[in-house]
Protein backbone atom coordinates (compact mmCIF):
# COMPACT_ATOMS: atom_id res chain seq x y z
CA UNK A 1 42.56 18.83 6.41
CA UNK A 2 40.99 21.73 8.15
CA UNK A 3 42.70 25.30 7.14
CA UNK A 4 42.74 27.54 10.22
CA UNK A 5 43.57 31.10 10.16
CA UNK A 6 44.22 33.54 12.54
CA UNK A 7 43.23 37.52 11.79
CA UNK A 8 42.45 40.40 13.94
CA UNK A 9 38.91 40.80 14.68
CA UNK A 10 37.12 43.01 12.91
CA UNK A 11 33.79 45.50 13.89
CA UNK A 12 31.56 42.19 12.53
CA UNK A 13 33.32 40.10 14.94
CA UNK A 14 32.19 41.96 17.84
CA UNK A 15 29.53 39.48 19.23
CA UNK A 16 31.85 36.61 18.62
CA UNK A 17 34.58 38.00 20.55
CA UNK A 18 31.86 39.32 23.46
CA UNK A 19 31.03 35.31 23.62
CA UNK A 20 34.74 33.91 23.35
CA UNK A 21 35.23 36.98 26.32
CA UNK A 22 32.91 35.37 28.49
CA UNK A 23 33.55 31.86 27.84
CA UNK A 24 36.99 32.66 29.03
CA UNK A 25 35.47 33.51 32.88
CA UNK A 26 33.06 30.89 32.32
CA UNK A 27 29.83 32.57 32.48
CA UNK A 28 28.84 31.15 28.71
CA UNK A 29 29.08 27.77 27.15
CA UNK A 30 28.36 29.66 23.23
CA UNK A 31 24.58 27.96 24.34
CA UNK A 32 21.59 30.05 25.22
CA UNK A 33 21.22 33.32 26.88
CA UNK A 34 23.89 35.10 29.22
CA UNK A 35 23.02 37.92 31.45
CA UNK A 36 26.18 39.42 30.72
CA UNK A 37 26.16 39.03 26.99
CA UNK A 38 24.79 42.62 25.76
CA UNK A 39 26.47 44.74 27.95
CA UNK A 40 29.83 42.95 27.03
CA UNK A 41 28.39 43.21 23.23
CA UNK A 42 28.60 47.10 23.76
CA UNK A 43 32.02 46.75 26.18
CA UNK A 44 33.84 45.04 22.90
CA UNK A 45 31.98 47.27 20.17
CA UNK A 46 34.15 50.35 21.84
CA UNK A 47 37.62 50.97 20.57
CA UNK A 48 40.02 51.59 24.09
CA UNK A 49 38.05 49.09 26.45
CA UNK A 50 40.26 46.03 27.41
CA UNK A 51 37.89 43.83 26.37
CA UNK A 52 37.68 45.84 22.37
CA UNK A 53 37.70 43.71 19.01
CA UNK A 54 40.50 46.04 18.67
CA UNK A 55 42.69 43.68 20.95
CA UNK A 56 41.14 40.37 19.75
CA UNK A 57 42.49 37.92 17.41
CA UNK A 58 40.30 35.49 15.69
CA UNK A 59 40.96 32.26 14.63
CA UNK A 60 38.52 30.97 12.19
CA UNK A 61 38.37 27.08 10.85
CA UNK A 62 36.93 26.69 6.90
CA UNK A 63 35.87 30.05 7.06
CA UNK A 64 33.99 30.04 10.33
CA UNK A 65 34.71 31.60 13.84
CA UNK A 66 36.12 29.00 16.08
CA UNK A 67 37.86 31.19 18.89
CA UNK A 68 39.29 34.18 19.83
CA UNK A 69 42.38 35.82 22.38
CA UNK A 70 42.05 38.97 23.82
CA UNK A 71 45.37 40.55 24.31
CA UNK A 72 47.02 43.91 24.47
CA UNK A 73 49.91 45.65 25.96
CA UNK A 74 49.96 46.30 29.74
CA UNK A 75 51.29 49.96 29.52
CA UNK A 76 47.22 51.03 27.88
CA UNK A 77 45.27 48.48 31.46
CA UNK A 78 45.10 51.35 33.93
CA UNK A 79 43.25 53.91 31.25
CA UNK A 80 41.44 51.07 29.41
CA UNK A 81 40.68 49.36 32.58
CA UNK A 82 39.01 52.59 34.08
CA UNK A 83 36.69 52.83 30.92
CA UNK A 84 35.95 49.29 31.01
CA UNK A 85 34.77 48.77 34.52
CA UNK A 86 32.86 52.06 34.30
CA UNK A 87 31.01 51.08 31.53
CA UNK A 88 29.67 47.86 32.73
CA UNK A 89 29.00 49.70 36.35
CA UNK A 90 26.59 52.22 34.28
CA UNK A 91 24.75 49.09 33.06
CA UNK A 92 24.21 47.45 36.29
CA UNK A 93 27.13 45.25 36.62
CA UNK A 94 29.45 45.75 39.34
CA UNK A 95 33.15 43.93 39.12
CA UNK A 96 35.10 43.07 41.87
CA UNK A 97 38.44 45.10 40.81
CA UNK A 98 41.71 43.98 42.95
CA UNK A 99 45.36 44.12 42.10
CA UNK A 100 45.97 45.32 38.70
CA UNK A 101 46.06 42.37 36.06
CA UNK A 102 49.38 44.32 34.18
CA UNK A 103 51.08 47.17 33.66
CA UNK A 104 53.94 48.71 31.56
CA UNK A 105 56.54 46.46 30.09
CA UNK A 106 53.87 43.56 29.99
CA UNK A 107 52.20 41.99 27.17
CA UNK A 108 49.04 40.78 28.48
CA UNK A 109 47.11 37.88 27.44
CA UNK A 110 43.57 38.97 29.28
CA UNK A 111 40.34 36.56 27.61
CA UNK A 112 40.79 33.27 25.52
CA UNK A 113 37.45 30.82 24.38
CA UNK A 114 37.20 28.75 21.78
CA UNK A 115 34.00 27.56 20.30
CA UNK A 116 32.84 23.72 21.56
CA UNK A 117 32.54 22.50 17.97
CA UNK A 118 36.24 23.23 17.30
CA UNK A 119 37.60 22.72 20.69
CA UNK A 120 40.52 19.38 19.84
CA UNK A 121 42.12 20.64 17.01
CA UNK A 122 44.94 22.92 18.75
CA UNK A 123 43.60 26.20 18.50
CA UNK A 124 44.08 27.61 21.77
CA UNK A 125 47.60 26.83 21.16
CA UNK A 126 47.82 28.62 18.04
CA UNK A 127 46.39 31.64 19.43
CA UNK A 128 48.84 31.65 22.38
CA UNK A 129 51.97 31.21 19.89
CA UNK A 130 50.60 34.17 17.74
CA UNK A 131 49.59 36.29 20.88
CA UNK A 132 53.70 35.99 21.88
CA UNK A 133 54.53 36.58 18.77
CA UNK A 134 52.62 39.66 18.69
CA UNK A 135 54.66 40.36 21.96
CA UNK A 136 57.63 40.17 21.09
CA UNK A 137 57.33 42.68 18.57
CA UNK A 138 55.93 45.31 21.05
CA UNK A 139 58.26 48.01 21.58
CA UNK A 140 58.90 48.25 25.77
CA UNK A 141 57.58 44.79 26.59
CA UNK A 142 59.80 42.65 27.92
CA UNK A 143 57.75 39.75 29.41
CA UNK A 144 54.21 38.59 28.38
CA UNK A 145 51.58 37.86 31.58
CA UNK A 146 48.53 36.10 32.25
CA UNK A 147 46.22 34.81 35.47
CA UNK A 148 45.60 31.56 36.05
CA UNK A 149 43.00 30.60 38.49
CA UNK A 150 44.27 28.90 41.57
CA UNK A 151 41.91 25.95 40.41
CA UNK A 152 42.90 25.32 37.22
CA UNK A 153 45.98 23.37 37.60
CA UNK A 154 45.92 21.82 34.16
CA UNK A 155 46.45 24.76 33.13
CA UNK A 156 48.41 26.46 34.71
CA UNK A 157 50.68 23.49 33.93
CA UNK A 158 49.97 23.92 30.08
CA UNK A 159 51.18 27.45 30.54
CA UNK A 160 54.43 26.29 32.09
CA UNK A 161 54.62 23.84 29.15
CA UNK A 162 55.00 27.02 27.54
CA UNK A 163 57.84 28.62 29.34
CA UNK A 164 55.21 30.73 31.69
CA UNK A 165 56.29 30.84 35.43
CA UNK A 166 54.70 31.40 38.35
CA UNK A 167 55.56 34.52 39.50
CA UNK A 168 52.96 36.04 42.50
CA UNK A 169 49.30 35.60 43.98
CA UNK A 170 46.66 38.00 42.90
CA UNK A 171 43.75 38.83 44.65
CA UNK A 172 40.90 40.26 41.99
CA UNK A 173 37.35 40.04 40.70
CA UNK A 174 36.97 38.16 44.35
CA UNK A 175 38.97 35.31 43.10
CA UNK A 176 42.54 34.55 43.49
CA UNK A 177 44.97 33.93 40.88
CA UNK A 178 47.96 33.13 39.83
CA UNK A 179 49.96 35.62 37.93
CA UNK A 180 52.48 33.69 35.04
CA UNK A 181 55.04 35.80 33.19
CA UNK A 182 57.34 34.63 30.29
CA UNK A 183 60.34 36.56 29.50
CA UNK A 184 60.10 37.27 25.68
């Protein structure tokens, strides 16, 4: 039996969650080099980005970092969001900002990879259920929100599995989305 426990992320973790961040949009497979991967490195090392180990839970199998869910509440996107995208604009890389992901009164699960070697054993799941349970003890949230690309219908049914509905179209980082909210 594998023991799997989930933590915040600490300063150490920072690479880690940079990979599990990028997984998530699927610009790394946690194999070779990404582009990307230093300037989101120095994105996550800050504190109030939306991509910070601050907002990242780890979940770690025998000891070792297996994935990771980015999450935070909505009411802190449009300051964190500002920072973010400004510091990966100063280092040359230029996002497609649309509709805002969130906003106050959301719980917002943003980035979620897991690791290939420990991909089967449930822990996206587990990540999910303690990313909603983190919600629900936010003061002033009152539903917790995700995207979905339009492509991925597997999982967008997996998050209706989950009690997640379907509640508009977004248009953002040139890609259209679902948006799914739960009421918590």
């Amino acid at each position: 039996m594998k023991k799997i426990d989930i933590r915040n992320a600490t300063r150490a973790d920072i690479p880690f969650v940079a990979e599990c961040g990028l997984a998530a949009i699927d610009l790394y497979d946690f194999t070779g080099e990404c582009s990307e991967m230093e300037s989101t490195i120095k994105v996550s090392s800050e504190e109030d980005t939306l991509y910070s180990y601050r907002n990242a839970r780890i979940a770690e199998v025998d000891g070792r970092l297996a994935g990771c869910l980015i999450s935070y509440d909505g009411k802190i996107y449009a300051e964190s969001s500002a920072k973010t995208f400004l510091m990966f604009k100063d280092m040359g890389i230029q996002i497609k900002v649309g509709e805002p992901e969130t906003g106050p009164g959301e719980y917002y699960l943003d980035s979620m990879g897991v690791h290939p070697s420990f991909r089967g054993l449930g822990l996206g799941h587990i990540l999910m259920e303690d990313a909603l349970e983190i919600a629900r003890k936010t003061e002033g949230c009152h539903k917790a929100a995700l995207l979905v690309e339009k492509t991925k219908e597997r999982l967008r049914n997996y998050y209706a599995q989950l009690g997640f509905r379907t509640e508009k179209e977004v248009a953002t980082f040139g890609s259209r989305f679902y948006k799914m909210t739960l009421v918590l």
